[in-house]
C-alpha atoms as a PDB file:
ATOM      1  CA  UNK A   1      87.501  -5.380  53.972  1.00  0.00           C
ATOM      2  CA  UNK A   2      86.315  -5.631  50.531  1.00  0.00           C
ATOM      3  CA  UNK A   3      82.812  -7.354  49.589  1.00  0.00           C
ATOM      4  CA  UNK A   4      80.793  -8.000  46.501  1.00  0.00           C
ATOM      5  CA  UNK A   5      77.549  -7.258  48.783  1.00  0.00           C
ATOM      6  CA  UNK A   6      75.949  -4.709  46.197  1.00  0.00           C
ATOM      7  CA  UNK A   7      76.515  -7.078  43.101  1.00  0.00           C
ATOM      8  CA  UNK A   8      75.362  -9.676  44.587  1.00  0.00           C
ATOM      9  CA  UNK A   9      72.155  -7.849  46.202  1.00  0.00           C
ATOM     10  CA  UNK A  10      71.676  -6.038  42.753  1.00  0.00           C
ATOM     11  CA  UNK A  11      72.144  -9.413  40.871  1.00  0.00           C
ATOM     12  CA  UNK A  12      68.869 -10.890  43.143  1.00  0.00           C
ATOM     13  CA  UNK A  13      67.004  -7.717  42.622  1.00  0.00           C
ATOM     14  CA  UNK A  14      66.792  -6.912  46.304  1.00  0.00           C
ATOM     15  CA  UNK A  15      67.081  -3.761  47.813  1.00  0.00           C
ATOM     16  CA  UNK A  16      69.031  -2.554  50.795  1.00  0.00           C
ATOM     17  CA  UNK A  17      65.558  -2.391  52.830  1.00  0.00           C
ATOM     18  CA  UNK A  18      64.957  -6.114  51.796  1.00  0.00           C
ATOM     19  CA  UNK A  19      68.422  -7.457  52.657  1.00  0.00           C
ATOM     20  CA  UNK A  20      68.701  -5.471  56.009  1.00  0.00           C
ATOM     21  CA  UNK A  21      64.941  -7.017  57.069  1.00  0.00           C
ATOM     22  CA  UNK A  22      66.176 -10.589  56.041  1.00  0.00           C
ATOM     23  CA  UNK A  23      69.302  -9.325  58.027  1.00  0.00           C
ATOM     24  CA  UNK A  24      67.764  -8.264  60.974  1.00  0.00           C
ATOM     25  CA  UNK A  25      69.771  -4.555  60.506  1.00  0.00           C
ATOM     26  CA  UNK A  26      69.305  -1.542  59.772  1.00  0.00           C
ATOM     27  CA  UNK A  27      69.434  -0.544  55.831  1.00  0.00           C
ATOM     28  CA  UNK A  28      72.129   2.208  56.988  1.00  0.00           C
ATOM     29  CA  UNK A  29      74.282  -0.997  58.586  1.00  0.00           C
ATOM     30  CA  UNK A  30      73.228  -2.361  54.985  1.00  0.00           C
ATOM     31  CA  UNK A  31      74.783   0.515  53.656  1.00  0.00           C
ATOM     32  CA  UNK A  32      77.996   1.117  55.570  1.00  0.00           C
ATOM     33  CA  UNK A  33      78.909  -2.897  54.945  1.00  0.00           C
ATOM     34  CA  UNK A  34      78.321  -2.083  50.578  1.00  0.00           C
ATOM     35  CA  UNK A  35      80.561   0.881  51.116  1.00  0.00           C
ATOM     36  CA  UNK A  36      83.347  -1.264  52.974  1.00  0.00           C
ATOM     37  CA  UNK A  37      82.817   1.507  56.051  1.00  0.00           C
ATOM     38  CA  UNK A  38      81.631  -0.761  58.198  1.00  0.00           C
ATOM     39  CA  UNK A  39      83.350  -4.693  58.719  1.00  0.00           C
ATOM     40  CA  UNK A  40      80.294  -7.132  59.934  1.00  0.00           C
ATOM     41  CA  UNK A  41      80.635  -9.361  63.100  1.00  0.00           C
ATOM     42  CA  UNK A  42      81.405 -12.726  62.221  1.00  0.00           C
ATOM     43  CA  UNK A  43      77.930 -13.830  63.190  1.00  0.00           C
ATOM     44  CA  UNK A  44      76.699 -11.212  60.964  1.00  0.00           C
ATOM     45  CA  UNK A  45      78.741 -12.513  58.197  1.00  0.00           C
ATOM     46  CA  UNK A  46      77.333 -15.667  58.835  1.00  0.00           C
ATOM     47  CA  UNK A  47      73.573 -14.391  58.383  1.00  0.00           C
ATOM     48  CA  UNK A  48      74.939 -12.819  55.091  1.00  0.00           C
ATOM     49  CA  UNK A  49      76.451 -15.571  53.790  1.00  0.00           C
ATOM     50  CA  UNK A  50      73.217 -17.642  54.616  1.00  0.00           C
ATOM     51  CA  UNK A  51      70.795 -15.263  52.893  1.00  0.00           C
ATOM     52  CA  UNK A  52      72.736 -15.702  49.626  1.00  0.00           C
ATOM     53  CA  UNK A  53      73.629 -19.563  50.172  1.00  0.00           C
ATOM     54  CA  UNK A  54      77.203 -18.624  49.556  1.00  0.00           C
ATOM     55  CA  UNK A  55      80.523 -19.062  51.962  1.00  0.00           C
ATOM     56  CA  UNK A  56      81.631 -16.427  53.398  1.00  0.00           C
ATOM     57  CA  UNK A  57      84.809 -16.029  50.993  1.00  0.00           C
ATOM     58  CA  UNK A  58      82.974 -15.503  48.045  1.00  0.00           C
ATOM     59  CA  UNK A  59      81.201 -12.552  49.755  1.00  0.00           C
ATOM     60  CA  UNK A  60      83.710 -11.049  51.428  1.00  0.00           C
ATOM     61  CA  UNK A  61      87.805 -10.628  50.619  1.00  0.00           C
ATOM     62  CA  UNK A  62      90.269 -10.342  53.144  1.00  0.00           C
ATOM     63  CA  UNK A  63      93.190  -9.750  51.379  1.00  0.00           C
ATOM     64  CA  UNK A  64      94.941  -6.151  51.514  1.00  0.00           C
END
């Protein structure tokens, strides 16, 4: 699944250690979710889309 996790992380000036604490992760988890290796559970996706106070769809695309 594609995501526009880095931009968006970049355009806040946080870095993967910040998000991942906010996140509750680990910054490799942070990682492996920027590099589309890694999918997030839904109620991970949740606490992402919280953190930036967007839905979920802007964050993350589904489409193949």
């Amino acid at each position: 699944m594609k995501n526009h996790l880095k931009a968006l992380r970049a355009d806040r000036g946080w870095s993967q250690a910040a998000l991942a604490e906010m996140l509750d992760v680990s910054r490799q988890t942070v990682i492996s979710i920027e590099n589309g290796k890694y999918d997030p559970s839904l109620p991970l996706a949740f606490k992402i889309a919280r953190a930036f106070g967007m839905p979920i769809e802007e964050i993350f695309d589904d489409t193949p």
